[in-house]
Protein backbone atom coordinates (compact mmCIF):
# COMPACT_ATOMS: atom_id res chain seq x y z
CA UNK A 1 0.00 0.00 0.00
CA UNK A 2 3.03 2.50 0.45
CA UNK A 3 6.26 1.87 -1.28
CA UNK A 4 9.13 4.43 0.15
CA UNK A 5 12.51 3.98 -2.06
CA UNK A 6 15.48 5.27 -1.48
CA UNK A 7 14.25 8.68 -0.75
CA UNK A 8 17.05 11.84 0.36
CA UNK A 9 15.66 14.83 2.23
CA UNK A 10 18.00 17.86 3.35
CA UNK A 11 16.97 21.32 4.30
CA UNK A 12 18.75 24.20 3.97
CA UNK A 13 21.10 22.82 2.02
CA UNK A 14 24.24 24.89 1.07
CA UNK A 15 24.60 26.78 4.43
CA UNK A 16 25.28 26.95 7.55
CA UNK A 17 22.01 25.29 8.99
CA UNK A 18 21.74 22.55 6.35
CA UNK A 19 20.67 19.13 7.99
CA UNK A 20 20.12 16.04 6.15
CA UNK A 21 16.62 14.85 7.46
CA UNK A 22 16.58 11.68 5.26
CA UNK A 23 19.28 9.39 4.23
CA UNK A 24 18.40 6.99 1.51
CA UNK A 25 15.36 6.00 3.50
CA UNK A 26 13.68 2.41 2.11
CA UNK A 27 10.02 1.75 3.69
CA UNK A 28 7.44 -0.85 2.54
CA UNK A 29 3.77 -1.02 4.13
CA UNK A 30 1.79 -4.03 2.97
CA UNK A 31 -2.35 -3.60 3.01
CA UNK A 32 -3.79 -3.44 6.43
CA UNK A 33 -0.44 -2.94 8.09
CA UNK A 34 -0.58 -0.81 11.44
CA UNK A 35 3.59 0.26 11.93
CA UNK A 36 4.12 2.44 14.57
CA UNK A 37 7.89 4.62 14.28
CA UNK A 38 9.58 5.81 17.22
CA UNK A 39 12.79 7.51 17.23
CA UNK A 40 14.48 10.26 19.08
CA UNK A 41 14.39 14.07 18.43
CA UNK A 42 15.81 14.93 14.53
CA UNK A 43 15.81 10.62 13.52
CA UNK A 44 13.24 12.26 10.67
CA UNK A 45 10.24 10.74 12.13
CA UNK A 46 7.65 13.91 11.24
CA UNK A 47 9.28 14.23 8.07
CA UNK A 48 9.13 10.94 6.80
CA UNK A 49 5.21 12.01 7.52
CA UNK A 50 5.56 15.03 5.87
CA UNK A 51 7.49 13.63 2.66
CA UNK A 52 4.67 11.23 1.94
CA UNK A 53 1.92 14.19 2.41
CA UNK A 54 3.90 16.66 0.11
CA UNK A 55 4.43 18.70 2.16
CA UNK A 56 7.63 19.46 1.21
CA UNK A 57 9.08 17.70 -1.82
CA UNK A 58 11.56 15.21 -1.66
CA UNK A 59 15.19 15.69 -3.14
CA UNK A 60 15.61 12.03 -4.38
CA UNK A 61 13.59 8.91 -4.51
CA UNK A 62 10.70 7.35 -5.11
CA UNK A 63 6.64 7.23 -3.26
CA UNK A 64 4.18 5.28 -4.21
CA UNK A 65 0.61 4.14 -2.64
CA UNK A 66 -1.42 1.61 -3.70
CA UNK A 67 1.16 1.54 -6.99
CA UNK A 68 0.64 5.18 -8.05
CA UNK A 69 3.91 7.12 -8.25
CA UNK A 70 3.02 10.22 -5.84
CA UNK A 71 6.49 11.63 -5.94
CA UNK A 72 5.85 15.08 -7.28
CA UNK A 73 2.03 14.95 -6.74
CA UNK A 74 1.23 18.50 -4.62
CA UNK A 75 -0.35 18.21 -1.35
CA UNK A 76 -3.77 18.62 -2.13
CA UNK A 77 -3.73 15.86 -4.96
CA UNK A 78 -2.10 13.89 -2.28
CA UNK A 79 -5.19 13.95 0.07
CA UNK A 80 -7.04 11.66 -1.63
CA UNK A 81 -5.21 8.85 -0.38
CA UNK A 82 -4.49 10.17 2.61
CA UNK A 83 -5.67 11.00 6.00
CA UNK A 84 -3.72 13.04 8.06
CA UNK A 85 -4.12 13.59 12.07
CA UNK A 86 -1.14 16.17 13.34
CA UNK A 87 -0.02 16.22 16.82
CA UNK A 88 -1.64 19.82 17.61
CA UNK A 89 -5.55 19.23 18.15
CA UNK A 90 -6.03 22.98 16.31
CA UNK A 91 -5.06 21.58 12.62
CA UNK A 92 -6.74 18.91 11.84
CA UNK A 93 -10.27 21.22 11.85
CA UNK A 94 -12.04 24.33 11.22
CA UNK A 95 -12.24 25.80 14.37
CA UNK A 96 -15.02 29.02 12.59
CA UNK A 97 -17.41 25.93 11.53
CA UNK A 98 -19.67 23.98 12.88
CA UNK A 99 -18.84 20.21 13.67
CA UNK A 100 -21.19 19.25 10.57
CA UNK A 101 -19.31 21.25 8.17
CA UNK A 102 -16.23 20.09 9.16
CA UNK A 103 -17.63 16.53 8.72
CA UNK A 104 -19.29 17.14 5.12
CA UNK A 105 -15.51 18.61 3.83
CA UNK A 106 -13.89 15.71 5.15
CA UNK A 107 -16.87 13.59 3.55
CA UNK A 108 -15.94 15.24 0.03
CA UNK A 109 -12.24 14.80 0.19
CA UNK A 110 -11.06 13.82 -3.35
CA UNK A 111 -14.43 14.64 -4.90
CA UNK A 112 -14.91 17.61 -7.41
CA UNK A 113 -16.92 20.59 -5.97
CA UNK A 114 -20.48 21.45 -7.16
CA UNK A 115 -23.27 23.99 -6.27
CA UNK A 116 -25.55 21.26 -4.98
CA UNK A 117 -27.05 22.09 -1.66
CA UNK A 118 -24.38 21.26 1.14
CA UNK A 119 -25.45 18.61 3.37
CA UNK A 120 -27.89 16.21 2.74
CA UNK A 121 -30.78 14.47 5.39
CA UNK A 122 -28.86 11.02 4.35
CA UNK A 123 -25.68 12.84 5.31
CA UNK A 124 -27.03 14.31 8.62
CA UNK A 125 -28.01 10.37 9.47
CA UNK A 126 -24.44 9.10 8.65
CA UNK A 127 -22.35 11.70 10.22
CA UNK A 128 -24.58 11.68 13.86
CA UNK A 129 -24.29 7.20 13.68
CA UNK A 130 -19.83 8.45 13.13
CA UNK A 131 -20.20 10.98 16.18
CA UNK A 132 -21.79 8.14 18.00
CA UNK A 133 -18.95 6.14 18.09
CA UNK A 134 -16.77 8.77 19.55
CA UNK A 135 -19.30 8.66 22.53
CA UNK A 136 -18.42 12.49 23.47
CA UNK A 137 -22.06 13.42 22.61
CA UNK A 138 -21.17 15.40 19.63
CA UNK A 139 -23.76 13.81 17.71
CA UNK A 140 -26.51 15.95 19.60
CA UNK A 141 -24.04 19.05 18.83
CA UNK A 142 -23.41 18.84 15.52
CA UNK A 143 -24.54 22.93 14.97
CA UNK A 144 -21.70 23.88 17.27
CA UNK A 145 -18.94 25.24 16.33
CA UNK A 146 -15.33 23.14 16.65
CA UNK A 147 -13.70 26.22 18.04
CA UNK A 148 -15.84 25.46 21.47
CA UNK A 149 -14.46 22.29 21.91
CA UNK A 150 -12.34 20.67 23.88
CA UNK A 151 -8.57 19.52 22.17
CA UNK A 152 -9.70 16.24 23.04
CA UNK A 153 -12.71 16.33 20.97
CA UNK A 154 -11.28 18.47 18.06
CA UNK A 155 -8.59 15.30 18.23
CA UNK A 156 -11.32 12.87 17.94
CA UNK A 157 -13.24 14.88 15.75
CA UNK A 158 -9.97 15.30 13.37
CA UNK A 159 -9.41 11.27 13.48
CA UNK A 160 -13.22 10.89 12.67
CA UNK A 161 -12.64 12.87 9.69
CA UNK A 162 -9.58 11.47 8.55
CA UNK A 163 -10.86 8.11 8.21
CA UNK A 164 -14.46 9.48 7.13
CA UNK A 165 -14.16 8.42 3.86
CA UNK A 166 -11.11 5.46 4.41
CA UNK A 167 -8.03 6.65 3.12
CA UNK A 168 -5.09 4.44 1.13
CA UNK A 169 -2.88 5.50 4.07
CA UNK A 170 -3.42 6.75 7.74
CA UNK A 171 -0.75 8.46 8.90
CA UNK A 172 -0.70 9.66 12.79
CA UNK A 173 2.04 12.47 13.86
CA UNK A 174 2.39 11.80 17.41
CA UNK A 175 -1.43 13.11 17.39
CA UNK A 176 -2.28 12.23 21.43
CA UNK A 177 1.35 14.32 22.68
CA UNK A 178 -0.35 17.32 23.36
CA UNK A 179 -3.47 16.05 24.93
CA UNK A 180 -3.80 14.92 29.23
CA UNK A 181 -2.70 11.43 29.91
CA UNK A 182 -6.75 10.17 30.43
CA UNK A 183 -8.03 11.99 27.03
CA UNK A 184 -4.59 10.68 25.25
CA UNK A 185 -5.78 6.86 26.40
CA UNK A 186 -9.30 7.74 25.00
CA UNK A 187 -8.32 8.87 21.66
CA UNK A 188 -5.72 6.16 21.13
CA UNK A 189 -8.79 3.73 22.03
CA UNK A 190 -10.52 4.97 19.29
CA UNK A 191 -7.19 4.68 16.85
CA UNK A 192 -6.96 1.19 17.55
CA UNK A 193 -10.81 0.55 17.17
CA UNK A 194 -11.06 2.51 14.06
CA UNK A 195 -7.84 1.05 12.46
CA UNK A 196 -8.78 -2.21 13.19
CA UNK A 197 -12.61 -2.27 12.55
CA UNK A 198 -11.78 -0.71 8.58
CA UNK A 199 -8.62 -2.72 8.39
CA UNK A 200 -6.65 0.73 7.57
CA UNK A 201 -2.96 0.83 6.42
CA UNK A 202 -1.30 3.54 9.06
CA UNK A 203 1.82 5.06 10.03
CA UNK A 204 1.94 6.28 13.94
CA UNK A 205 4.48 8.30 15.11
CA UNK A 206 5.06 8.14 18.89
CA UNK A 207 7.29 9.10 21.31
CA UNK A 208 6.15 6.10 24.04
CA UNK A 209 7.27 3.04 23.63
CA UNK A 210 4.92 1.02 25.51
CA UNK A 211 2.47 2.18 22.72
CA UNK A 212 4.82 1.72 20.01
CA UNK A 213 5.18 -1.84 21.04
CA UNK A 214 1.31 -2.84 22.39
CA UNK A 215 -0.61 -0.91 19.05
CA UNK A 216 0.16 -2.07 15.39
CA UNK A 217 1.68 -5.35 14.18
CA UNK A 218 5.11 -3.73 13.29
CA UNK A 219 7.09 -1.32 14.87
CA UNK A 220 10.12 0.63 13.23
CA UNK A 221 12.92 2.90 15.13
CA UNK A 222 14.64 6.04 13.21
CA UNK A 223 18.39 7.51 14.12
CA UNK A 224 19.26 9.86 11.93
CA UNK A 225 17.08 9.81 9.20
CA UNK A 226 17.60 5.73 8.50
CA UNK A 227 15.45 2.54 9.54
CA UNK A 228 17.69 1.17 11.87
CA UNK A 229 15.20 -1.50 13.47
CA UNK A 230 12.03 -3.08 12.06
CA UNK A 231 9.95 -5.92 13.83
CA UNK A 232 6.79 -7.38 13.88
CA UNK A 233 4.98 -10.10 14.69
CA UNK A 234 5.46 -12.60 17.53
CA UNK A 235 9.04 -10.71 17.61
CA UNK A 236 7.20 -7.34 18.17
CA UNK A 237 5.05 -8.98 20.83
CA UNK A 238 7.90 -10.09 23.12
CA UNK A 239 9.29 -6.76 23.23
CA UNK A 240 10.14 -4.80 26.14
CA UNK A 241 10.88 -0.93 26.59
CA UNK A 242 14.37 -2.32 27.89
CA UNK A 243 14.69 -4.08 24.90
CA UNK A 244 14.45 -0.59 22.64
CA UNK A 245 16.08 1.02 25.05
CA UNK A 246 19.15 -0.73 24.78
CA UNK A 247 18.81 -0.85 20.67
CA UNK A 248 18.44 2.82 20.21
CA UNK A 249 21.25 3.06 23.00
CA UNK A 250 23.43 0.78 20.53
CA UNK A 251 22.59 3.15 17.83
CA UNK A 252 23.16 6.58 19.29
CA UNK A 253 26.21 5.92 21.60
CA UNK A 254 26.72 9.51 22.93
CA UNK A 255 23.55 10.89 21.93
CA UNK A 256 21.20 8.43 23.98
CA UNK A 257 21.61 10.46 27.71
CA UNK A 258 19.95 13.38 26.03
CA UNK A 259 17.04 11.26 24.31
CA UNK A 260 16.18 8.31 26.73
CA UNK A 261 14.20 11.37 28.95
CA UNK A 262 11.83 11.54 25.46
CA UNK A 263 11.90 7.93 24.89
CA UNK A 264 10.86 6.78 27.93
């Protein structure tokens, strides 16, 4: 479903600041694969993210999903495939409209725009029986607008919508950091129920490891802008956060006292 070859990222390149964010990075993600990708700060976790969005383009290489070469697509051709939940609750919606707007543009994603009338009595029915499942009550709110919520409904709300219509490719940029420890376990609940009940393909970025190593069925580590561990399976299950400790430890030498803090 995602085929990453051999792609090179730097920014800034030619001065001072310039940092090589990607090193010949190779990444395969069969159908229905949940990988989540830990690493520490500057392994080229979020941009790995952000080279298979478009959001910036990348300098060498190759992207496909679901066998269509996306390399030099733009963003917003991208977004058909994709669905995108970012680790600040505030952009992922549209905080000036009301939840059911926000719902119906999600619900169009992909789709050419007419000047039929917005949102439909069929539409109403599907989009309250989505809210449901959230089980925040939004369904009987759906006239409000998303600027009066919480960030842990705008986060649900923004993972409702990315997987409104199912994407290719899920791809999850460390989207419960910024959100309490007890609304962070809620929304990763739903993750793992909404993943698993469409049998998505997603990409997780996270900084925990017991969550990198519980969710999915594969988990990768970055240093440096390279895979430099990937497991699944029964191997995956056995895991400890020792275990990754000592592997990222092995990988980063001097650099692991200032990480293992964020790692942990």
């Amino acid at each position: 479903m995602l085929t990453v070859r051999n792609v090179y990222k730097t920014f800034n390149k030619g001065t001072i600041n310039e940092k090589q964010a990607l090193c010949g990075l190779d990444l395969h993600l069969a159908p229905g694969d949940f990988v989540t990708v830990i690493g520490g700060n500057g392994a080229g976790k979020s941009t790995l993210l952000n080279m298979i969005a478009g959001v910036y383009p990348i300098d060498n290489g190759k992207i496909e999903i679901d066998g269509v070469n996306i390399s030099r697509q733009p963003e917003h051709a991208r977004a058909k495939y994709i669905g995108r939940v970012f680790q600040d609750p505030m952009r992922g919606t549209a905080a000036g409209m009301q939840i059911i707007e926000n719902l119906a543009l999600a619900y169009r994603r992909g789709q050419r725009r007419t000047l039929r009338w917005g949102v439909t009595k069929k539409e109403r029915e599907i989009y309250a029986g989505k809210l449901r499942i959230l089980n925040l009550g939004l369904e009987s709110r759906m006239t409000s607008k998303v600027g009066l919520l919480s960030g842990g409904q705008r986060q649900a709300l923004t993972l409702l919508m990315a997987t409104l219509i199912e994407p290719k490719l899920l791809l999850l940029d460390e989207h419960t950091a910024a959100l309490d420890p007890k609304t962070a376990k809620t929304v990763l609940e739903l993750t793992e129920k909404m993943i698993n009940d469409s049998r998505l393909t997603a990409l997780m970025v996270t900084h925990n490891m017991k969550d990198a190593i519980r969710l999915g069925n594969r988990l990768i580590m970055m240093h440096e802008g390279r895979i430099i561990y990937d497991v699944a399976g029964e191997e995956k299950k056995n895991l400890h956060v020792s275990d990754l400790l000592a592997k990222f430890e092995e990988a980063s030498s001097g650099e692991f006292a200032n990480d293992r803090m964020i790692l942990s």
